[in-house]
Each structure stands twice: as C-alpha cells, then as structure tokens.
Protein backbone atom coordinates (compact mmCIF):
# COMPACT_ATOMS: atom_id res chain seq x y z
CA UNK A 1 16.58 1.31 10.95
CA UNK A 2 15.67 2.97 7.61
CA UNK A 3 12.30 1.27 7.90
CA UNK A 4 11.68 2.42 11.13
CA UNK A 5 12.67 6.23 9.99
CA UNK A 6 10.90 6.05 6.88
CA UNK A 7 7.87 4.64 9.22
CA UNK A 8 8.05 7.82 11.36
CA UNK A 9 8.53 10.40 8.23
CA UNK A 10 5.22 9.19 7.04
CA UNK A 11 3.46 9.51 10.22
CA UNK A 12 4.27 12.93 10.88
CA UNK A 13 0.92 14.10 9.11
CA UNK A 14 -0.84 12.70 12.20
CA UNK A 15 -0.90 15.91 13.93
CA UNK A 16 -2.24 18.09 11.12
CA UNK A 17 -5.43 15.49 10.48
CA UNK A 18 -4.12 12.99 8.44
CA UNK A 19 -4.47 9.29 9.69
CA UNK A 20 -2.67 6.72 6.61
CA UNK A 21 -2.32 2.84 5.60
CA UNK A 22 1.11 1.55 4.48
CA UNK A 23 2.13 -1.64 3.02
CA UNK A 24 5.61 -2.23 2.20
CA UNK A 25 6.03 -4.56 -0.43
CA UNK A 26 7.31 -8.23 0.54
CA UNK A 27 10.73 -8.50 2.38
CA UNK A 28 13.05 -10.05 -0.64
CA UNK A 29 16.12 -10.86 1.39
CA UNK A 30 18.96 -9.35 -1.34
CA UNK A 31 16.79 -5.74 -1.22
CA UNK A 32 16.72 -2.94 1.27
CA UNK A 33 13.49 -0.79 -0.06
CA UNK A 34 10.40 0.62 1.62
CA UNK A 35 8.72 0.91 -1.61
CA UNK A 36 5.38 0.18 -1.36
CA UNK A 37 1.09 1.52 -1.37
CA UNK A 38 0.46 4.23 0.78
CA UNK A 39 -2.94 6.04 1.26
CA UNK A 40 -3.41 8.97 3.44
CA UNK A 41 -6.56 10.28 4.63
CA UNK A 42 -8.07 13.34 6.51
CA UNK A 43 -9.93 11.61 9.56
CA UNK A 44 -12.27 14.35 9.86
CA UNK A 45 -13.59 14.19 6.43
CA UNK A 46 -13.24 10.13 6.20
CA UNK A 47 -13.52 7.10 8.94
CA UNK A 48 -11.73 4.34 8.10
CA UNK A 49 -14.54 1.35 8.19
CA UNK A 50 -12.28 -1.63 6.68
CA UNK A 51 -9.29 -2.04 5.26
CA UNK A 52 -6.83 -4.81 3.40
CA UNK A 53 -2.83 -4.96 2.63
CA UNK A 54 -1.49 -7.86 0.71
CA UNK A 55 2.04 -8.62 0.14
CA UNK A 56 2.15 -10.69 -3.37
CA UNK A 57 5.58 -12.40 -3.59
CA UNK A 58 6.45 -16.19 -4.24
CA UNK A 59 9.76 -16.94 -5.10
CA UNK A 60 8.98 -20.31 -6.95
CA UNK A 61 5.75 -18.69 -8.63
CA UNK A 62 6.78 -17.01 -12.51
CA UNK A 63 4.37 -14.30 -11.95
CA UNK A 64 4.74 -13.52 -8.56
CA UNK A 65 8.42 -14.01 -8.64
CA UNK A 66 9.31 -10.12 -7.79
CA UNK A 67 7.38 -8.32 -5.22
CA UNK A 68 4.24 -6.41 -5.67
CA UNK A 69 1.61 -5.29 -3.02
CA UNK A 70 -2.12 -4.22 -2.96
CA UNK A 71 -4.60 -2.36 -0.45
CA UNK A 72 -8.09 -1.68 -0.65
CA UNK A 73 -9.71 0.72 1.81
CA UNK A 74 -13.74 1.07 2.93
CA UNK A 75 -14.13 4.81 3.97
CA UNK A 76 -17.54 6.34 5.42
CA UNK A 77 -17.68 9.78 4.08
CA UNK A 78 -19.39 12.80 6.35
CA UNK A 79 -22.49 12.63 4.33
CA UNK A 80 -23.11 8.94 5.43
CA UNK A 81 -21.75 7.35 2.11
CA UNK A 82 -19.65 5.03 1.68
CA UNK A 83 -15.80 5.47 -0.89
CA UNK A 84 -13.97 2.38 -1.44
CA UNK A 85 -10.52 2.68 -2.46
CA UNK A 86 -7.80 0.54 -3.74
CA UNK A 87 -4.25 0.79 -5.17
CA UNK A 88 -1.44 -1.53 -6.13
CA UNK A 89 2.21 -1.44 -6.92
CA UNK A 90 2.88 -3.73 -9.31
CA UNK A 91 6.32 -4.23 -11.27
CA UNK A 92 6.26 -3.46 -14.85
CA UNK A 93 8.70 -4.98 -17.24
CA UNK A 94 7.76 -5.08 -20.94
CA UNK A 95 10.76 -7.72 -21.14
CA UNK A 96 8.77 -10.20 -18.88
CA UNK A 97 5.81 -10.60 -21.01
CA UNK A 98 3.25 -10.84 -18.46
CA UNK A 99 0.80 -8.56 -18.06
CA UNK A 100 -0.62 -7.07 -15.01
CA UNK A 101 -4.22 -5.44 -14.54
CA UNK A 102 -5.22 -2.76 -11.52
C-alpha cells in the first residue's frame, strides 16, 4: 500500500507537463523501502525515445549482496538532438571495501 501511494505522489506532476521513470530498487524480503532512481522530464521540451531500469541484487553474489538500481534514458530534444541520461543508486559503505563507479 505504501508503494502504491508513494507511486501516485510521484505521478502527480503529470498534469503540470512532467512525464517520469521510476525504478525501485530490488524487493529484499526483510525491507519495506521505495528508495530508488527517479527521473522526471517535461514532455514538451523532451520525448522519451528509449529507456532502461535494472534492479542489481543477488543475494549469494558479495558485491551485489544489498540492493542497488540503475536507469539510463535516450531523450530527443526540440532542436532534433539527441540527451542521453543515466543515474544509479548505489549503496556506499566505506566498511565493505568495494568500490562502486557511476
């Protein structure tokens, strides 16, 4: 249910322009959270050409062992060129020792 209402908060832009992509990171059964990448765009500045959400979580993987998520937009600008677009949410842990690059 807080998905879903979380889901409709961020939609509300729709009538003032704004179109958006949303990725919740990976379902982790113990957690509750609708964390996650979020992009939002003005459709009358920017069409959407192509777009791309991953969900990176393996629970037997050491790196990959706590959720993280990605998304990379194509956008076609008014002028005819093209904006491409990505973003992550990674976790961050300086006790971990890995390192992650965006």
């Amino acid at each position: 249910k807080q998905w879903y209402q979380r889901r409709v908060a961020i939609t509300a832009g729709a009538p003032r322009g704004f179109e958006n992509i949303y990725q919740r990171k990976p379902h982790i059964p113990y957690q509750e959270k609708d964390d996650g990448c979020f992009m939002m765009y003005k459709r009358d500045k920017f069409k959407l050409i192509k777009n791309a959400s991953l969900g990176l979580y393996k629970d037997t993987e050491g790196l990959l062992d706590k959720p993280n998520c990605a998304q990379i937009a194509l956008f076609e600008c008014q002028d005819g060129s093209q904006l491409c677009v990505a973003n992550t949410h990674l976790l961050y842990n300086p006790r971990r020792g890995d390192i992650k690059l965006t």
